[in-house]
PDB file of N, CA and C in Angstrom:
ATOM      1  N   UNK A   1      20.770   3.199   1.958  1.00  0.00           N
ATOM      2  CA  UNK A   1      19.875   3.014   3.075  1.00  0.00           C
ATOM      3  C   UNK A   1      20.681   2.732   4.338  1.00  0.00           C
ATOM      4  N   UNK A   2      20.483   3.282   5.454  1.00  0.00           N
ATOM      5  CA  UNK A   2      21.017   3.302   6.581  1.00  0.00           C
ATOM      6  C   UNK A   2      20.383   1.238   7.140  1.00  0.00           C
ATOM      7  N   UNK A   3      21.616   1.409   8.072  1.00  0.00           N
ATOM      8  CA  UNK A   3      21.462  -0.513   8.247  1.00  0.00           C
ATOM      9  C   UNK A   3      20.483   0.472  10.195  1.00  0.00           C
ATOM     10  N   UNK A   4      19.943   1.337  10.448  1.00  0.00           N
ATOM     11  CA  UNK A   4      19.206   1.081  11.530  1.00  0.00           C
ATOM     12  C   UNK A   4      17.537   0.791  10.817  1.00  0.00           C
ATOM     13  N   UNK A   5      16.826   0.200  11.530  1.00  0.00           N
ATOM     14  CA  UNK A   5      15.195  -0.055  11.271  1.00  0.00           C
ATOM     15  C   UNK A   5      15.096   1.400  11.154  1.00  0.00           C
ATOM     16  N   UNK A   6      14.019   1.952  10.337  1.00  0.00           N
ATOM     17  CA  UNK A   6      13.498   3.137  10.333  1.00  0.00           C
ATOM     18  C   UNK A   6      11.891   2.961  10.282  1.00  0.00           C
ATOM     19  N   UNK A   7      10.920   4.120  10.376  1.00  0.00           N
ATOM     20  CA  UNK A   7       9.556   4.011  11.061  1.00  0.00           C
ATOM     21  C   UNK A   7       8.893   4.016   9.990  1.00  0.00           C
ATOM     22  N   UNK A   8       9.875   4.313   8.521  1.00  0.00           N
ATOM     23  CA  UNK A   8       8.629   4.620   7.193  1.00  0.00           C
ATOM     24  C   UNK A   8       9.849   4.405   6.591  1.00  0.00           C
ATOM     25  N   UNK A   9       8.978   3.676   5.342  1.00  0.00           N
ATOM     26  CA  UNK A   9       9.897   3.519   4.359  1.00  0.00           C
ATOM     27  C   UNK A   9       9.157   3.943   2.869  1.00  0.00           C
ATOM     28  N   UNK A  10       9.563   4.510   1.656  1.00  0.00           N
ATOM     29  CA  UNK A  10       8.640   4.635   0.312  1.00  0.00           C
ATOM     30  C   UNK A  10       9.494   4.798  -0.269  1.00  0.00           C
ATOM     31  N   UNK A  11       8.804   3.832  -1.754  1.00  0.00           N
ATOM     32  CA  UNK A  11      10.079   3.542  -2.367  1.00  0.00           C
ATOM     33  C   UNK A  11       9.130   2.850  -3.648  1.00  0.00           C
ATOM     34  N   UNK A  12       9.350   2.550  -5.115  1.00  0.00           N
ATOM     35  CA  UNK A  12       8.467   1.599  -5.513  1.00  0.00           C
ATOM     36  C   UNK A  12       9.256   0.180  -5.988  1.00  0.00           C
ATOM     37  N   UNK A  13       8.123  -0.553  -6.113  1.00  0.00           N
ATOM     38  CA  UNK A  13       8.257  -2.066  -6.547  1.00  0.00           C
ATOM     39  C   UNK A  13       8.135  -2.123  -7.301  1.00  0.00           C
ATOM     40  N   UNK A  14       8.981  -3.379  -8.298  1.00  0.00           N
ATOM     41  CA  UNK A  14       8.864  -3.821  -9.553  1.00  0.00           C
ATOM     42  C   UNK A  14       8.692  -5.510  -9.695  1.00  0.00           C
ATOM     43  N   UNK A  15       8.192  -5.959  -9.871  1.00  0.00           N
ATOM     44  CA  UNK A  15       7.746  -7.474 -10.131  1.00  0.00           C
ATOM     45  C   UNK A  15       7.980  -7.706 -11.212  1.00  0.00           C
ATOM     46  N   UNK A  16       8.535  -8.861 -11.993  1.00  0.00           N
ATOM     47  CA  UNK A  16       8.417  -9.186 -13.213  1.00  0.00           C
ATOM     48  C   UNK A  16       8.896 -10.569 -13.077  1.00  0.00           C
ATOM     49  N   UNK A  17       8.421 -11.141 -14.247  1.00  0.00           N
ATOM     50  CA  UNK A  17       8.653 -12.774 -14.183  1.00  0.00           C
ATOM     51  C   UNK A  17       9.353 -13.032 -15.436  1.00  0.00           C
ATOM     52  N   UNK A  18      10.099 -14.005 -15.123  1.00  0.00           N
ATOM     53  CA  UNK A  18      11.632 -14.456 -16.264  1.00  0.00           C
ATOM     54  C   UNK A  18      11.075 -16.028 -16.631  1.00  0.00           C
ATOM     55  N   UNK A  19      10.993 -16.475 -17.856  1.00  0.00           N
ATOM     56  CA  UNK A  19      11.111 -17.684 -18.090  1.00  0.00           C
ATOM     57  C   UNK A  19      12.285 -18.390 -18.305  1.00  0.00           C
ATOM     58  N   UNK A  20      12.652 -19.315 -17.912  1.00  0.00           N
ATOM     59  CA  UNK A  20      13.603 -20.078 -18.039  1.00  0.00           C
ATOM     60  C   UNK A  20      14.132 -21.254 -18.585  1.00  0.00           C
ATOM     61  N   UNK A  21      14.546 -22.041 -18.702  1.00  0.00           N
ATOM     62  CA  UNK A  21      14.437 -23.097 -19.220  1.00  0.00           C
ATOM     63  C   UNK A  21      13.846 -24.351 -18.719  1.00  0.00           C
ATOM     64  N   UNK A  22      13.426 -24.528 -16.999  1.00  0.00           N
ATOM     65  CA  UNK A  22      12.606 -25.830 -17.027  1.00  0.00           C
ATOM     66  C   UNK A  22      11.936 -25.033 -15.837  1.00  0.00           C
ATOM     67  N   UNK A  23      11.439 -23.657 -15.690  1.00  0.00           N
ATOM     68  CA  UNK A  23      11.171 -23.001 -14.795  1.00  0.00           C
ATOM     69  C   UNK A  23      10.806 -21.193 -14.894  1.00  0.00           C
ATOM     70  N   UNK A  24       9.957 -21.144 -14.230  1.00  0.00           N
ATOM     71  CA  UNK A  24       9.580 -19.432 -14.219  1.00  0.00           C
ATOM     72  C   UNK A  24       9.862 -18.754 -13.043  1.00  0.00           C
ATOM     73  N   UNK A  25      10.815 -17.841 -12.866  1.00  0.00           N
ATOM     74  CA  UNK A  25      11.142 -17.380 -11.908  1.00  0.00           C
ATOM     75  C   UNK A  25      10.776 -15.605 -11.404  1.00  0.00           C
ATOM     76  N   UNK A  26      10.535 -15.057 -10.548  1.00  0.00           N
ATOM     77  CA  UNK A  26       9.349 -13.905 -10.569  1.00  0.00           C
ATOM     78  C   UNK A  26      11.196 -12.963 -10.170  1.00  0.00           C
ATOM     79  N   UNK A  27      11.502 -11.841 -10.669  1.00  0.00           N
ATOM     80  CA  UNK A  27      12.444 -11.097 -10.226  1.00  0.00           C
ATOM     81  C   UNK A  27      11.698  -9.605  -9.543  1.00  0.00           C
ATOM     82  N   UNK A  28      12.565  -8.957  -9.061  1.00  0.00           N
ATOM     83  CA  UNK A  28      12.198  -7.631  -8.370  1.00  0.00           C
ATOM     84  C   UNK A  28      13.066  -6.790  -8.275  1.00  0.00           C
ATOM     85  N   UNK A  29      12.840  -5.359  -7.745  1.00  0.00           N
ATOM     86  CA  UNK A  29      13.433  -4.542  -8.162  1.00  0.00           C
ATOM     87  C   UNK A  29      12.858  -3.538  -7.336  1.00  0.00           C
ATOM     88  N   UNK A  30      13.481  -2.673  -6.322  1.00  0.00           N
ATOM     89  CA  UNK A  30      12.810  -2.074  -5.321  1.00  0.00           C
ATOM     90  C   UNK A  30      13.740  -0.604  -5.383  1.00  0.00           C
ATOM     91  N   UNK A  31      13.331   0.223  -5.716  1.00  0.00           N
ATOM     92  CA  UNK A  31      14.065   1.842  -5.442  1.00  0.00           C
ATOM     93  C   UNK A  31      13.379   2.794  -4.603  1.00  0.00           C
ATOM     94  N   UNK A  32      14.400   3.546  -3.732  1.00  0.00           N
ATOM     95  CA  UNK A  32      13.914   4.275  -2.769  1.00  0.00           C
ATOM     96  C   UNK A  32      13.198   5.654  -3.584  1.00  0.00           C
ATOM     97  N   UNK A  33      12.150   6.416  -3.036  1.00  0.00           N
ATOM     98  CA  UNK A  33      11.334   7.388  -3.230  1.00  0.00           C
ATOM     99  C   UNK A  33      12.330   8.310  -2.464  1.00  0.00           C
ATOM    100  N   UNK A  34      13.416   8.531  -1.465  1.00  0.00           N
ATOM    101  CA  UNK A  34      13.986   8.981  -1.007  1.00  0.00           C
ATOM    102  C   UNK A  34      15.452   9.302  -1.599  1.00  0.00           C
ATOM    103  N   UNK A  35      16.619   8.671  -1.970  1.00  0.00           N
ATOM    104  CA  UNK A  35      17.638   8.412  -2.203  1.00  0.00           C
ATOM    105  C   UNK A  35      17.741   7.707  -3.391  1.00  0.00           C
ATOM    106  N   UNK A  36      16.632   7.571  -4.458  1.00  0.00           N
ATOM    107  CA  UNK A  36      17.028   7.088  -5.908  1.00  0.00           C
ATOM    108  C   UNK A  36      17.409   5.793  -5.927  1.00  0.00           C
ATOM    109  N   UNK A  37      18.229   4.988  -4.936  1.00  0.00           N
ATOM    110  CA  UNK A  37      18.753   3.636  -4.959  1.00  0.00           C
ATOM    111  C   UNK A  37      18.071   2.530  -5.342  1.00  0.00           C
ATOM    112  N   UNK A  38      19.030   1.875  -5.809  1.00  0.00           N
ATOM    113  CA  UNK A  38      17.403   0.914  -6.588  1.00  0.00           C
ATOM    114  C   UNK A  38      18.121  -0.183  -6.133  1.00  0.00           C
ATOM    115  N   UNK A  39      17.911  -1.341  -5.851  1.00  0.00           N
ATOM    116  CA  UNK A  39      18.260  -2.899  -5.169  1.00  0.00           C
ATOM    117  C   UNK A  39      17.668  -3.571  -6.111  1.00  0.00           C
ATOM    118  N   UNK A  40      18.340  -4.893  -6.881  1.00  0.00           N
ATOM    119  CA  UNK A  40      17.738  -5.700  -7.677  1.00  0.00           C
ATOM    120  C   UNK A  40      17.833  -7.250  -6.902  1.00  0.00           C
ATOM    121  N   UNK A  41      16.823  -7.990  -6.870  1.00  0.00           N
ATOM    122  CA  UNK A  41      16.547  -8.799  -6.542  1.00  0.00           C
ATOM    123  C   UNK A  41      16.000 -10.274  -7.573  1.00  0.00           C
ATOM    124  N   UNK A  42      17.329 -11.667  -7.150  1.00  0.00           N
ATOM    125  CA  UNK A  42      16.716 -12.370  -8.035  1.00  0.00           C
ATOM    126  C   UNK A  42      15.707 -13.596  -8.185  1.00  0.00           C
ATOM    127  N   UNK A  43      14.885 -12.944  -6.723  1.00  0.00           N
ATOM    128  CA  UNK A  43      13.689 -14.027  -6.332  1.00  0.00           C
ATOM    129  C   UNK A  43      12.953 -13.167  -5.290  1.00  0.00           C
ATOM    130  N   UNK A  44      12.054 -13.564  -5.107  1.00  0.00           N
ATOM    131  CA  UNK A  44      10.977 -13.134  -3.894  1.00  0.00           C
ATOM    132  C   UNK A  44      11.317 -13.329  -2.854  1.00  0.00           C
ATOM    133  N   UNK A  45      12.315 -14.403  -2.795  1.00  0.00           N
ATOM    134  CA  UNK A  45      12.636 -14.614  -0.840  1.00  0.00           C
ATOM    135  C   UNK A  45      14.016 -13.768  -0.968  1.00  0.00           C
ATOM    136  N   UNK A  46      14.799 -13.470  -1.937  1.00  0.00           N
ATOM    137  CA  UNK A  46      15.619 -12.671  -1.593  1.00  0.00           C
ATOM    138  C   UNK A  46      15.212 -11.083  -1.163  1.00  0.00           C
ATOM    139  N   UNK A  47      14.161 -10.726  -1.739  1.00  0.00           N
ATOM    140  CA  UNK A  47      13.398  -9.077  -1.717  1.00  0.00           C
ATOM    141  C   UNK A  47      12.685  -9.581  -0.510  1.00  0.00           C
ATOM    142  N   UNK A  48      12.134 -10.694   0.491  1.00  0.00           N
ATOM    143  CA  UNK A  48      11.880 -10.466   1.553  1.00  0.00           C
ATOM    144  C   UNK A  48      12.378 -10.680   2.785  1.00  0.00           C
ATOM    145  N   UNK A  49      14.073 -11.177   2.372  1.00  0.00           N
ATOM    146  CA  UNK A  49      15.290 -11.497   3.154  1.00  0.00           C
ATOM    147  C   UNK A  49      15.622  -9.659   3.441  1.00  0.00           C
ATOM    148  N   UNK A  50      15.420  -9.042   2.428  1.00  0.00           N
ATOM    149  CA  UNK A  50      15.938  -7.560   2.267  1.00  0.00           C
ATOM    150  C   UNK A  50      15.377  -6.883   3.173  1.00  0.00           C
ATOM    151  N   UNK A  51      13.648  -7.339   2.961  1.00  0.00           N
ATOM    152  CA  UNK A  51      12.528  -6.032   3.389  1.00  0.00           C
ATOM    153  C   UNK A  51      12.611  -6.116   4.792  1.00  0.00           C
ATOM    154  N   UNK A  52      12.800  -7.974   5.627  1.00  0.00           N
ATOM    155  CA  UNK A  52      12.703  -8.061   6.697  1.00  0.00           C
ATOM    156  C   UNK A  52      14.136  -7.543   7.724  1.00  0.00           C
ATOM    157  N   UNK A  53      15.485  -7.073   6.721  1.00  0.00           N
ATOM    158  CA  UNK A  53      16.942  -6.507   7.265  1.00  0.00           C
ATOM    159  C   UNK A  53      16.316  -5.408   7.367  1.00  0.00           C
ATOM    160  N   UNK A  54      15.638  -4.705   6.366  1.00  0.00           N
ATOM    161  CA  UNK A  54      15.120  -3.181   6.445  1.00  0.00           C
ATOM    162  C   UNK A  54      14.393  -2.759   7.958  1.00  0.00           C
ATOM    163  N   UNK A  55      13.136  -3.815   8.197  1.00  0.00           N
ATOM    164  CA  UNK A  55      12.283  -3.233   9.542  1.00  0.00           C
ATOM    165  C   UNK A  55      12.720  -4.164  10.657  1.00  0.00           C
ATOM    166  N   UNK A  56      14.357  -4.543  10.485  1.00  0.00           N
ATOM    167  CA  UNK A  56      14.657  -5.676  11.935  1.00  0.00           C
ATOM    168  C   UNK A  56      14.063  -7.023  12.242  1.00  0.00           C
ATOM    169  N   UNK A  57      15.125  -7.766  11.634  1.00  0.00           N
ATOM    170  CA  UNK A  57      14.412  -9.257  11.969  1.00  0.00           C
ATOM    171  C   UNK A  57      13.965  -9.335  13.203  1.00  0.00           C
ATOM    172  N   UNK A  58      13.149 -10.044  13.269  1.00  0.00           N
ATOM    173  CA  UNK A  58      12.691 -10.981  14.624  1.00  0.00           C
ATOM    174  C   UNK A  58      11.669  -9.844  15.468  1.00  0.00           C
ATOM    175  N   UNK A  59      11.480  -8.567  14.624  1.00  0.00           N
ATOM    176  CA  UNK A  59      10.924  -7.283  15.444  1.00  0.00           C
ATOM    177  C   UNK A  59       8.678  -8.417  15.125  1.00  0.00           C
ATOM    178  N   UNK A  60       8.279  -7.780  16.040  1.00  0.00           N
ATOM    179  CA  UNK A  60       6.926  -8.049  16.163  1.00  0.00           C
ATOM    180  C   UNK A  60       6.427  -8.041  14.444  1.00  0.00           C
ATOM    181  N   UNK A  61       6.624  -6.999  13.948  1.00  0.00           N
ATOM    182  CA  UNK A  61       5.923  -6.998  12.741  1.00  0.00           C
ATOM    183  C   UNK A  61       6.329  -7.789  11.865  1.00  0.00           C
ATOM    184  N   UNK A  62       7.500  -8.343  11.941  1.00  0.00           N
ATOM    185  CA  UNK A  62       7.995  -9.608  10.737  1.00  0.00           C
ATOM    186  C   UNK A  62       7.288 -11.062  11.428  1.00  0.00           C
ATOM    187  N   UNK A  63       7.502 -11.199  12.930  1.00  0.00           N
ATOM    188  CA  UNK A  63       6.808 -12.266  13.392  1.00  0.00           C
ATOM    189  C   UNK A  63       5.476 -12.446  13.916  1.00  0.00           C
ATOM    190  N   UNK A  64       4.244 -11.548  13.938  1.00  0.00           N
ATOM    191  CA  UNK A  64       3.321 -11.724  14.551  1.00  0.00           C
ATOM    192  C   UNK A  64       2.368 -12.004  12.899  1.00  0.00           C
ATOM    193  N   UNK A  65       2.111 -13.283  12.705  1.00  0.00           N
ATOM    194  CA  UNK A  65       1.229 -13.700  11.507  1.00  0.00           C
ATOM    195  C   UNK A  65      -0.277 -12.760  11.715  1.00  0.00           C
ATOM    196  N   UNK A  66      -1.073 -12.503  12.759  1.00  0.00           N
ATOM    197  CA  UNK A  66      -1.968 -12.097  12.735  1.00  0.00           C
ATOM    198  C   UNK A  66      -2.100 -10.804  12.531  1.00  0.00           C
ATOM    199  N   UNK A  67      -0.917  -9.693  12.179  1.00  0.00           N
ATOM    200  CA  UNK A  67      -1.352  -8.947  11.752  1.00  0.00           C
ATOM    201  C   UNK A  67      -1.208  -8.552  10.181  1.00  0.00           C
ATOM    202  N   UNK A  68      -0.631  -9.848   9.865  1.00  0.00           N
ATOM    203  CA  UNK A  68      -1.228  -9.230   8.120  1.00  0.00           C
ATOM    204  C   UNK A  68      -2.558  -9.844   7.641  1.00  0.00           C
ATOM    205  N   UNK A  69      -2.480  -9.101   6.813  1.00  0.00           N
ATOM    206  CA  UNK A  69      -4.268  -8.837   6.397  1.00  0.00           C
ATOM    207  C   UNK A  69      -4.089  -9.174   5.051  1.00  0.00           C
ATOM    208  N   UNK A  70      -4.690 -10.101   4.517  1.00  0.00           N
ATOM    209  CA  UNK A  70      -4.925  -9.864   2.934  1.00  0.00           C
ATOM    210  C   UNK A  70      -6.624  -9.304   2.740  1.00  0.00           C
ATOM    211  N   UNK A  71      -6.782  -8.917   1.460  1.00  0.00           N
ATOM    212  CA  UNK A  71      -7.866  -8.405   0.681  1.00  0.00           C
ATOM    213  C   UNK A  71      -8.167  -8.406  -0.271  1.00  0.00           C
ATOM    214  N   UNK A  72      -9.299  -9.530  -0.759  1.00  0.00           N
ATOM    215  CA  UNK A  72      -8.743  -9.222  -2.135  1.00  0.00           C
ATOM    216  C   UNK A  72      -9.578  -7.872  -3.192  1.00  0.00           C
ATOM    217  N   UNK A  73      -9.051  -7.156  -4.109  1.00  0.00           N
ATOM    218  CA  UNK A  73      -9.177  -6.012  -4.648  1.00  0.00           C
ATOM    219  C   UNK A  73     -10.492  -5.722  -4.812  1.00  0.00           C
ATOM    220  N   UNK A  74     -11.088  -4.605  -4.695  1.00  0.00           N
ATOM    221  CA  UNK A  74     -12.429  -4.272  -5.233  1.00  0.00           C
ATOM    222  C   UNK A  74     -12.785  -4.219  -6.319  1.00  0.00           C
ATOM    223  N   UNK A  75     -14.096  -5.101  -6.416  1.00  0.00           N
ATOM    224  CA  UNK A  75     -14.637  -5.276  -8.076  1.00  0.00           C
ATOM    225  C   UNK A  75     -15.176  -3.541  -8.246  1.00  0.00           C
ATOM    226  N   UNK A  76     -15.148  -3.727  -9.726  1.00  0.00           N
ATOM    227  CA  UNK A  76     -15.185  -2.922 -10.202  1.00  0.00           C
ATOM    228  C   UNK A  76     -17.284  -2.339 -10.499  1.00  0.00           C
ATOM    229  N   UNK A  77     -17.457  -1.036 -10.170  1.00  0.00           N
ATOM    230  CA  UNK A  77     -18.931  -1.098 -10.177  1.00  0.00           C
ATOM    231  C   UNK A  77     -19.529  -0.547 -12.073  1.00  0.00           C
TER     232      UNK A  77
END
């Protein structure tokens, strides 16, 4: 992956959770849809230390809280 911000990124995610010995820890695993590369990650703030190098720290979209949106999923009819 190139170190400039780029306008799109696709790629998939992997989540999985590790038990440990006095603790559960969630790991990740992110590969590009583009270039095959896969990045392993061994916590959630490290995969969003990553995601936020990817679209430029400090850019509007890492710091403006109001534009993320949660939802939660549609029930099923």
């Amino acid at each position: 992956m190139s170190k400039e911000p780029s306008d799109y990124y696709s790629g998939l995610l992997r989540l999985w959770r590790e038990d440990g010995k006095n603790q559960t820890s969630w790991r990740a695993s992110l590969e590009s849809s583009l270039t095959g590369t896969r990045h392993t990650f061994a916590s959630l703030e490290e995969l969003f230390l990553f995601l936020r190098r990817q679209v430029g720290a400090g850019s509007a979209a890492t710091t403006d809280k109001s534009m993320v949106r949660c939802e939660p999923p549609p029930t099923p009819e």
